[in-house]
C-alpha atoms as a PDB file:
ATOM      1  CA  UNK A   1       1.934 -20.604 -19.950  1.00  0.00           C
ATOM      2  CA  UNK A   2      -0.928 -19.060 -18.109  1.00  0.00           C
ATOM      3  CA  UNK A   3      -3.303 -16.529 -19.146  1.00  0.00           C
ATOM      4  CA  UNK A   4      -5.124 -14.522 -16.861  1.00  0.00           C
ATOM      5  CA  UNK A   5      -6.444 -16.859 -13.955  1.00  0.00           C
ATOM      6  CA  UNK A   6      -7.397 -14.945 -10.917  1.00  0.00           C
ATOM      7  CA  UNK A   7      -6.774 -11.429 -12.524  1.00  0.00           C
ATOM      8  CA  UNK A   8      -9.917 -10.200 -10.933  1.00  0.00           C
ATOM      9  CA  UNK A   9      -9.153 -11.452  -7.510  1.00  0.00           C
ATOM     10  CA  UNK A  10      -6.550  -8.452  -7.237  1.00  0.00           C
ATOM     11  CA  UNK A  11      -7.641  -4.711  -6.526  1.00  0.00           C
ATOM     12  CA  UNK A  12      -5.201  -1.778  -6.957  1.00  0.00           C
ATOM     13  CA  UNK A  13      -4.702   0.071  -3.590  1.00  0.00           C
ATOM     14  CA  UNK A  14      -2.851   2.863  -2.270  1.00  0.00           C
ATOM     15  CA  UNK A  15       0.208   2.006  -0.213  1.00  0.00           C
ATOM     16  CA  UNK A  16       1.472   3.942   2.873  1.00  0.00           C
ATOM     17  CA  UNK A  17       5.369   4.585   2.356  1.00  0.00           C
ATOM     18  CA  UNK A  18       6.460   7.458   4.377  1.00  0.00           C
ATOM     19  CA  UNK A  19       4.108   8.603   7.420  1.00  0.00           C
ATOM     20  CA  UNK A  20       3.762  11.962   9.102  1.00  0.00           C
ATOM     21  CA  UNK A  21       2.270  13.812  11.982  1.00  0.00           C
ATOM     22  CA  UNK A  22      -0.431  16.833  12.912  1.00  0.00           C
ATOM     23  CA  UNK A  23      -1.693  18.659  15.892  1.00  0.00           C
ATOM     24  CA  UNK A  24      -4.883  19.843  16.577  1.00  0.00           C
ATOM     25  CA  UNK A  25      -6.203  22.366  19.596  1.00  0.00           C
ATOM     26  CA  UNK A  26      -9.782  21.835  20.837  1.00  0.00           C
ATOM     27  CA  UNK A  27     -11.162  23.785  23.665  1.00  0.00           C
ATOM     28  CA  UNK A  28      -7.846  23.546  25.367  1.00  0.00           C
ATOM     29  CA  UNK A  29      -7.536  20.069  24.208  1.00  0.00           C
ATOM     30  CA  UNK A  30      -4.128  19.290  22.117  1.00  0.00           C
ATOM     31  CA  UNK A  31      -4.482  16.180  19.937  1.00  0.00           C
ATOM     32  CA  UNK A  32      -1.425  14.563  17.955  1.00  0.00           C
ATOM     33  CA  UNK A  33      -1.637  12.210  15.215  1.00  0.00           C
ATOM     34  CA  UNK A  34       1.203   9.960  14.278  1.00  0.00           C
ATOM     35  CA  UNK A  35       1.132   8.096  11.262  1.00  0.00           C
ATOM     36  CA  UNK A  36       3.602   5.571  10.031  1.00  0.00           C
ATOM     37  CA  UNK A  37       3.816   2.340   7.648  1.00  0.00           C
ATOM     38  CA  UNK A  38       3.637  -0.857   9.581  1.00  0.00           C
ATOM     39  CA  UNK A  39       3.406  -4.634   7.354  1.00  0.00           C
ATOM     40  CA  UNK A  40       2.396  -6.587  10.163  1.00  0.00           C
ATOM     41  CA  UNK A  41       0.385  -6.662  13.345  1.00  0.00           C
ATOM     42  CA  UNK A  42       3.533  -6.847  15.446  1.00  0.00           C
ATOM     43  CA  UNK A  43       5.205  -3.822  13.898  1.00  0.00           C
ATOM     44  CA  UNK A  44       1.529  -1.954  14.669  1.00  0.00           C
ATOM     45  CA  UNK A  45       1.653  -3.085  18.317  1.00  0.00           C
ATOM     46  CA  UNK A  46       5.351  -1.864  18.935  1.00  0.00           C
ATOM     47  CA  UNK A  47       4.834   1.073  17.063  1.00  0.00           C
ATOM     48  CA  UNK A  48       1.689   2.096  19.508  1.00  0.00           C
ATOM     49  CA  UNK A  49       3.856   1.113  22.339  1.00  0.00           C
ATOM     50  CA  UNK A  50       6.113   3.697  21.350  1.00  0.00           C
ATOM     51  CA  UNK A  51       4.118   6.045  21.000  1.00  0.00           C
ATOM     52  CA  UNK A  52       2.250   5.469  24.403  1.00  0.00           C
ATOM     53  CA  UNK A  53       5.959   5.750  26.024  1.00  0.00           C
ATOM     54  CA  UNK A  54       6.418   8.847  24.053  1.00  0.00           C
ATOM     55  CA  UNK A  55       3.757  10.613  25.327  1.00  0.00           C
ATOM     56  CA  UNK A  56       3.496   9.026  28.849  1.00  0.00           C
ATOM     57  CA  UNK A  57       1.990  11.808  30.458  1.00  0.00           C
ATOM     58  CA  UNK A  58      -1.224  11.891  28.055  1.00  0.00           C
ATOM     59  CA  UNK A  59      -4.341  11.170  29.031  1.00  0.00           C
ATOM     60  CA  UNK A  60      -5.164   9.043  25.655  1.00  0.00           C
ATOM     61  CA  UNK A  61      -3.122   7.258  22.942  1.00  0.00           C
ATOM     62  CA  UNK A  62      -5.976   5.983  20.892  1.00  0.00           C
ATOM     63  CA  UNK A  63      -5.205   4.063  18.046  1.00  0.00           C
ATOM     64  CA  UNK A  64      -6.269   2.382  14.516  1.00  0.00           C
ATOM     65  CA  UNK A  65      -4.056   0.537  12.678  1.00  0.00           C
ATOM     66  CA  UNK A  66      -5.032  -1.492   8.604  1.00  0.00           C
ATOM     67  CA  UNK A  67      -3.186  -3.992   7.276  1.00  0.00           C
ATOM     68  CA  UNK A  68      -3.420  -6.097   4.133  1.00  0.00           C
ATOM     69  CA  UNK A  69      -3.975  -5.349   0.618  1.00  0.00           C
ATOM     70  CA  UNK A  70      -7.865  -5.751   1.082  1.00  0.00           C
ATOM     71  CA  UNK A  71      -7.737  -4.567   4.391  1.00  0.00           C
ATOM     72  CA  UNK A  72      -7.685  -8.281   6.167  1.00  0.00           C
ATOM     73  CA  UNK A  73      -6.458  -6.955   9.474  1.00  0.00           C
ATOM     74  CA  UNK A  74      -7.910  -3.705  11.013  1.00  0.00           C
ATOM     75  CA  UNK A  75      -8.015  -2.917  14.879  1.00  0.00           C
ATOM     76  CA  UNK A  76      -9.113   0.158  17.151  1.00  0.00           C
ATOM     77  CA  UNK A  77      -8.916   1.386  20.753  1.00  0.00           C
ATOM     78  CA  UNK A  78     -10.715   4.386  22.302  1.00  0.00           C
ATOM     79  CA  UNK A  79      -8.291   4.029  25.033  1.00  0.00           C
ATOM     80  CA  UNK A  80     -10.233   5.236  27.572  1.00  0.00           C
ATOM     81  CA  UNK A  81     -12.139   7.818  25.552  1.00  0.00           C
ATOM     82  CA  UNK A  82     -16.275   7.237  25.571  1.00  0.00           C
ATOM     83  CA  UNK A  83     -16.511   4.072  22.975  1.00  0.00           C
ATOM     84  CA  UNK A  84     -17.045   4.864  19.473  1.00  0.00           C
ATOM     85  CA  UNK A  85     -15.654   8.055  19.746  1.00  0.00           C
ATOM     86  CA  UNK A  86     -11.787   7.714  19.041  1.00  0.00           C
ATOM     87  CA  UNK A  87     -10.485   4.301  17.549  1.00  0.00           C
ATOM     88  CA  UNK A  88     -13.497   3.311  15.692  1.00  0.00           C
ATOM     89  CA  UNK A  89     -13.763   6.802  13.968  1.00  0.00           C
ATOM     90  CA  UNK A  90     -10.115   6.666  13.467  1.00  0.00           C
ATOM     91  CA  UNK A  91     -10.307   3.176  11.889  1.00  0.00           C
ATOM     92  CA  UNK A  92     -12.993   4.607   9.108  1.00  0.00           C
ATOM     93  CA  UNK A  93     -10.618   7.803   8.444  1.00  0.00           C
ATOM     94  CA  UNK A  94      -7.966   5.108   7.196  1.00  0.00           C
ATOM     95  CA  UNK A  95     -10.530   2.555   5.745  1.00  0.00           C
ATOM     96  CA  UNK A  96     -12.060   5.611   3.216  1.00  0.00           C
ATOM     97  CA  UNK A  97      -8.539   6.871   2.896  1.00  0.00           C
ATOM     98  CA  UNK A  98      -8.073   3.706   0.304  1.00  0.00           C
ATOM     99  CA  UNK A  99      -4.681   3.498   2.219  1.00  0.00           C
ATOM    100  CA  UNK A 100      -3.000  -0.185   3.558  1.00  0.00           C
ATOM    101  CA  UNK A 101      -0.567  -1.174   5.913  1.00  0.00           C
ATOM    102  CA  UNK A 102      -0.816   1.798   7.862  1.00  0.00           C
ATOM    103  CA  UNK A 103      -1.354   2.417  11.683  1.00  0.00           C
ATOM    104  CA  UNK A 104      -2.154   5.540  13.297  1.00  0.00           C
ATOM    105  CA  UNK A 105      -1.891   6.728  17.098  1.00  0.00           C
ATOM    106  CA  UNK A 106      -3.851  10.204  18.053  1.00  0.00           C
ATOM    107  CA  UNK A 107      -2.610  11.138  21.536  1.00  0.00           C
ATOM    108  CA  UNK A 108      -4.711  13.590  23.532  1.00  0.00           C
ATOM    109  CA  UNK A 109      -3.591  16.425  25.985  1.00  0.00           C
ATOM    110  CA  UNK A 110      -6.738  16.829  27.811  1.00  0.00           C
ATOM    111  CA  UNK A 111      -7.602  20.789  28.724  1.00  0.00           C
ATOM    112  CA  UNK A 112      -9.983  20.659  31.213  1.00  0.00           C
ATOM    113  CA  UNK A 113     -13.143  21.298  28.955  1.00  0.00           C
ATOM    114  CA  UNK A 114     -15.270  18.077  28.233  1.00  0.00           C
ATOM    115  CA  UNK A 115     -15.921  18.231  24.555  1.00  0.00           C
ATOM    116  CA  UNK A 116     -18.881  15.631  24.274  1.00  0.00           C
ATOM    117  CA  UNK A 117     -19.281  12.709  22.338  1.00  0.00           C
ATOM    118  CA  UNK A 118     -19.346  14.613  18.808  1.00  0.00           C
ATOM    119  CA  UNK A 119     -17.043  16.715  19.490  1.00  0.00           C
ATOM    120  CA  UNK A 120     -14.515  14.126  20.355  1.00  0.00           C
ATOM    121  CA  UNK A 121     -15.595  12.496  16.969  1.00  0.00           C
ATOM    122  CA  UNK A 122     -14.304  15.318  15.425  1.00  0.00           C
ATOM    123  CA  UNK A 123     -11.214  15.882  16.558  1.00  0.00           C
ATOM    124  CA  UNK A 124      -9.896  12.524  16.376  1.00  0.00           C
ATOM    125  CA  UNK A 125     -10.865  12.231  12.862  1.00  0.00           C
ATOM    126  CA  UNK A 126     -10.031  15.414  11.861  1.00  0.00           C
ATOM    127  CA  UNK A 127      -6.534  15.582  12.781  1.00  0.00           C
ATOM    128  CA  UNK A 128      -5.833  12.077  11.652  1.00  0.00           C
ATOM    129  CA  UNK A 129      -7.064  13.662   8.411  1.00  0.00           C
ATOM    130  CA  UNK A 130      -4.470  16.146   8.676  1.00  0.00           C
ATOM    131  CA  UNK A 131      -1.575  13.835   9.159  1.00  0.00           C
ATOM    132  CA  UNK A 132      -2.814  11.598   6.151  1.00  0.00           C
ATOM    133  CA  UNK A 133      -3.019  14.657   3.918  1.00  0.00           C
ATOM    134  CA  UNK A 134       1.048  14.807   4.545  1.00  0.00           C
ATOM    135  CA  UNK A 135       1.906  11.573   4.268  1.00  0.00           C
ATOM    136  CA  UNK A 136       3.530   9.713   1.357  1.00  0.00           C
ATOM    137  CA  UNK A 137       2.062   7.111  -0.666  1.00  0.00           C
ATOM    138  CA  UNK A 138       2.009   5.230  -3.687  1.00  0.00           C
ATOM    139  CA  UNK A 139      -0.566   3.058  -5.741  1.00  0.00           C
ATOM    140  CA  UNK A 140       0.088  -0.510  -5.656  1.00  0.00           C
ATOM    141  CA  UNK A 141      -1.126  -2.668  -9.226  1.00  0.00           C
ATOM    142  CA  UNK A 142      -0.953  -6.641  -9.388  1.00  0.00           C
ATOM    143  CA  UNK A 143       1.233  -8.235 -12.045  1.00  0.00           C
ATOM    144  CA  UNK A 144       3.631 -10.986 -13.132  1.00  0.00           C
ATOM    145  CA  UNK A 145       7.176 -11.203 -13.156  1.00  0.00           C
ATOM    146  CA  UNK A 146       8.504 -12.932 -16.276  1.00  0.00           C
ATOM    147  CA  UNK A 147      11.834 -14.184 -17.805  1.00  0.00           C
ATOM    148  CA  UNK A 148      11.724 -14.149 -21.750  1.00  0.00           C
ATOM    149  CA  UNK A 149      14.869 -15.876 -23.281  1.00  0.00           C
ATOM    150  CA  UNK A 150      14.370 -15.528 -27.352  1.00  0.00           C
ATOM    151  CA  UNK A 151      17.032 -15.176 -30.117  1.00  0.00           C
ATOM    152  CA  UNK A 152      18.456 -11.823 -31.830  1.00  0.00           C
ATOM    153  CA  UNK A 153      16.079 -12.334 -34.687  1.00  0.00           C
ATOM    154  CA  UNK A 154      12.795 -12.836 -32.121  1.00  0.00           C
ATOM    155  CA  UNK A 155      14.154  -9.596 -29.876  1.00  0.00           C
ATOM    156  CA  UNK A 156      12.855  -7.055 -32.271  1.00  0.00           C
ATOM    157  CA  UNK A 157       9.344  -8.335 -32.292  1.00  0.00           C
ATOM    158  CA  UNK A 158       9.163  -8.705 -28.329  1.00  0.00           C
ATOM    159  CA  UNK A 159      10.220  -5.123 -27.917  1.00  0.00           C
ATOM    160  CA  UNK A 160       7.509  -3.974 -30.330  1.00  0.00           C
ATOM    161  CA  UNK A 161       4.736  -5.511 -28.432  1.00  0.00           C
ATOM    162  CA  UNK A 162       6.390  -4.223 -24.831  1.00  0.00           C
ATOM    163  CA  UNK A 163       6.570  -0.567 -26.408  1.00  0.00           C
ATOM    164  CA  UNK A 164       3.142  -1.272 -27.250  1.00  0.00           C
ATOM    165  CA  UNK A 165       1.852  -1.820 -23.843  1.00  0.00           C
ATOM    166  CA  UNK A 166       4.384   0.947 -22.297  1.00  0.00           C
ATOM    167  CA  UNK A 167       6.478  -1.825 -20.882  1.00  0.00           C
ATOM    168  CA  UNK A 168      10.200  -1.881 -20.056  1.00  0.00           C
ATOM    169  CA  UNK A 169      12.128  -4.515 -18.994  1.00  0.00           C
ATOM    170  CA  UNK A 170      13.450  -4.519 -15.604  1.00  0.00           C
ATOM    171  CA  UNK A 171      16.686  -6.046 -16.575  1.00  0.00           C
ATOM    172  CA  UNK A 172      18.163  -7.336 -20.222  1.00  0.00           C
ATOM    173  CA  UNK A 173      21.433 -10.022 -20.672  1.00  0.00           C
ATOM    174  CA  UNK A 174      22.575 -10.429 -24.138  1.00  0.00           C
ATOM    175  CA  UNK A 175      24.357 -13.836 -24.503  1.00  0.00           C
ATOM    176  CA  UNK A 176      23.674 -16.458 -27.027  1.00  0.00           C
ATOM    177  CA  UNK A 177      20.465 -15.474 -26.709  1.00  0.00           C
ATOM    178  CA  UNK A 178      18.297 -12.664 -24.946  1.00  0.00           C
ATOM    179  CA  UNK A 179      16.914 -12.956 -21.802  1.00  0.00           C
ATOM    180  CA  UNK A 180      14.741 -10.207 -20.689  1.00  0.00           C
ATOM    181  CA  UNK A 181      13.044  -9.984 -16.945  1.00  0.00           C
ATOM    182  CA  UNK A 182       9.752  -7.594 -16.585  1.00  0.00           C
ATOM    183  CA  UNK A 183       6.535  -7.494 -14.685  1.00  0.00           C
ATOM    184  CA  UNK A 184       3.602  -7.461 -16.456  1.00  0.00           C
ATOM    185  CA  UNK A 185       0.129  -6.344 -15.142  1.00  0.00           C
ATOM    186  CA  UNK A 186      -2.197  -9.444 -14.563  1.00  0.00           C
ATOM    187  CA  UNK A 187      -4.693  -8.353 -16.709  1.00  0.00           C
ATOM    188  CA  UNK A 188      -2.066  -8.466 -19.782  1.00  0.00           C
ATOM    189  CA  UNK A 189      -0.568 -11.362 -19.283  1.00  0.00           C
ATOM    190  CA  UNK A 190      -2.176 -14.078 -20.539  1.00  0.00           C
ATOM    191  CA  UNK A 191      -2.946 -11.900 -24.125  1.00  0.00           C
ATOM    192  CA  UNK A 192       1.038 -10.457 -23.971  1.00  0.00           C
ATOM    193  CA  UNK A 193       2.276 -14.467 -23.933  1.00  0.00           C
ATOM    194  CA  UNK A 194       0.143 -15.431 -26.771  1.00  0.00           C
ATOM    195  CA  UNK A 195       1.146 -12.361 -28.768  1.00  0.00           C
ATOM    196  CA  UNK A 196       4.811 -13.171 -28.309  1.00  0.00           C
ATOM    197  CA  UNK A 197       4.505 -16.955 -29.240  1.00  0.00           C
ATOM    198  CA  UNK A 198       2.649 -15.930 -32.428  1.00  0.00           C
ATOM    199  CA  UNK A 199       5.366 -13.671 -33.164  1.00  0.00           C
ATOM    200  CA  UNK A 200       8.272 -15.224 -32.024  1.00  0.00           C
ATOM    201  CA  UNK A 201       6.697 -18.681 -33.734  1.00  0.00           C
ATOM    202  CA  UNK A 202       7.392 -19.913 -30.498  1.00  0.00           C
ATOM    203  CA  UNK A 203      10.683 -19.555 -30.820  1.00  0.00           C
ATOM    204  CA  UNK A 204      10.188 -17.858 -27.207  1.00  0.00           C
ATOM    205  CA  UNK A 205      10.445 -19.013 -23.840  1.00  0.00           C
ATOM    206  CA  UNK A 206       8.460 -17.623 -21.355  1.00  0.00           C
ATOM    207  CA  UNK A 207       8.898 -18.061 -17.138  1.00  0.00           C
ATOM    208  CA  UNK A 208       6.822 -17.327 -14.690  1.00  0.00           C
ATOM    209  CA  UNK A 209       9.440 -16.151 -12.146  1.00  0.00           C
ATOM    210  CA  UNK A 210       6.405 -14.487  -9.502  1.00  0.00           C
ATOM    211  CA  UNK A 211       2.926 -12.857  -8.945  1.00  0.00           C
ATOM    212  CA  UNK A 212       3.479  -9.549  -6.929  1.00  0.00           C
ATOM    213  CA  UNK A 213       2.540  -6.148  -6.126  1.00  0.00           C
ATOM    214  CA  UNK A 214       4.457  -3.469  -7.668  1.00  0.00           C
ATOM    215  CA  UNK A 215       4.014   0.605  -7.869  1.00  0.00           C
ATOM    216  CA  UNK A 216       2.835   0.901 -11.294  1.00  0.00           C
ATOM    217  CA  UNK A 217       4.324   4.008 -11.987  1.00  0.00           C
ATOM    218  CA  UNK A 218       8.320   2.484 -12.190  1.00  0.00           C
ATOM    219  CA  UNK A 219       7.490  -1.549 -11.760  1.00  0.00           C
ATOM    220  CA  UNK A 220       9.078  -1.601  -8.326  1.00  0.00           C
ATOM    221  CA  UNK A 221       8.497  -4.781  -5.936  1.00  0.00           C
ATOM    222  CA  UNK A 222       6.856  -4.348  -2.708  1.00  0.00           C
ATOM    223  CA  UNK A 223       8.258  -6.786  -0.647  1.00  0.00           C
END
């Protein structure tokens, strides 16, 4: 068994899981943000081709896209606006957001009225703001799924120290013995299995089935 190797390698974050959209009028000008989960650089690059055929008769689809639990992969396009006034602001709307794997397209309906380089700033950010606000998300924790097979008379004593940590197993077969799968946050782990060999008297058997992201709130997978 392992204890706790790594543990603080892993951050919580905030995962995107249902996206949404806002419109903003500047001067004439009518921006559109359109936010939507994306896991990989492809599904961010088809996703802003969408959008761009969407809205084909715009005169900007900028775009700013963050993927990875620690934000490994982030990209930005002005798309014609002045640069550093669209994507790049865009880019640091979603980076402070605390939000990952998430891509965002702001399309702009230009009015005639040339709203300068802060101005532009502003809008772009702000309205991406706005979608954002209505999105859907959910807070992502790093654990370890385990498999503990014990006997009838060790059961009692594992569910104890679960209730004690506000634990439930995922899934529980009664045979012979008991096997019980959970996921258990990293930074428990390593204390949890040494708890449940001293009380079990090792009469427990522990697996290491995975290491994965999960919503904390119900222990779901994020595959």
């Amino acid at each position: 068994m392992e204890k706790d190797r790594n543990s603080q390698e892993y951050e919580d974050f905030v995962l995107l899981t249902k996206g949404a959209e806002a419109q903003l009028v500047e001067k004439k000008s009518r921006f559109i943000a359109t936010v939507r989960p994306v896991e990989s650089e492809e599904e961010a690059a088809a996703f802003i081709e969408e959008m761009k055929k969407k809205y084909y008769d715009a005169r900007h689809n900028c775009y700013a896209f963050v993927i990875g639990s620690n934000a490994q992969l982030t990209r930005s396009s002005d798309d014609g606006e002045p640069s550093g006034t669209a994507g790049r602001p865009m880019l640091e709307v979603l980076l402070g957001s605390g939000i990952r794997n998430v891509a965002a397209v702001v399309t702009r309906y230009f009015g005639g009225t040339l709203l300068g380089t802060g101005g532009l700033v502003r809008a772009y950010s702000g309205v991406l703001k706005q979608a954002l606000e209505q999105c859907e998300t959910a807070r992502q924790h790093y654990g370890v799924r385990i498999k503990i097979k014990a006997d009838y008379n060790a059961v009692g004593k594992i569910q104890y120290l679960l209730a004690s940590r506000n634990i439930q197993a995922q899934d529980s077969v009664y045979a012979a013995d008991v096997e019980m799968t959970l996921i258990v946050p990293i930074e428990e782990y390593g204390r949890l299995c040494k708890e449940i060999v001293e009380a079990t008297s090792a009469r427990a058997e522990i697996e290491e089935v995975e290491r994965l992201y999960y919503m904390e709130t119900e222990k779901e997978l994020t595959r």
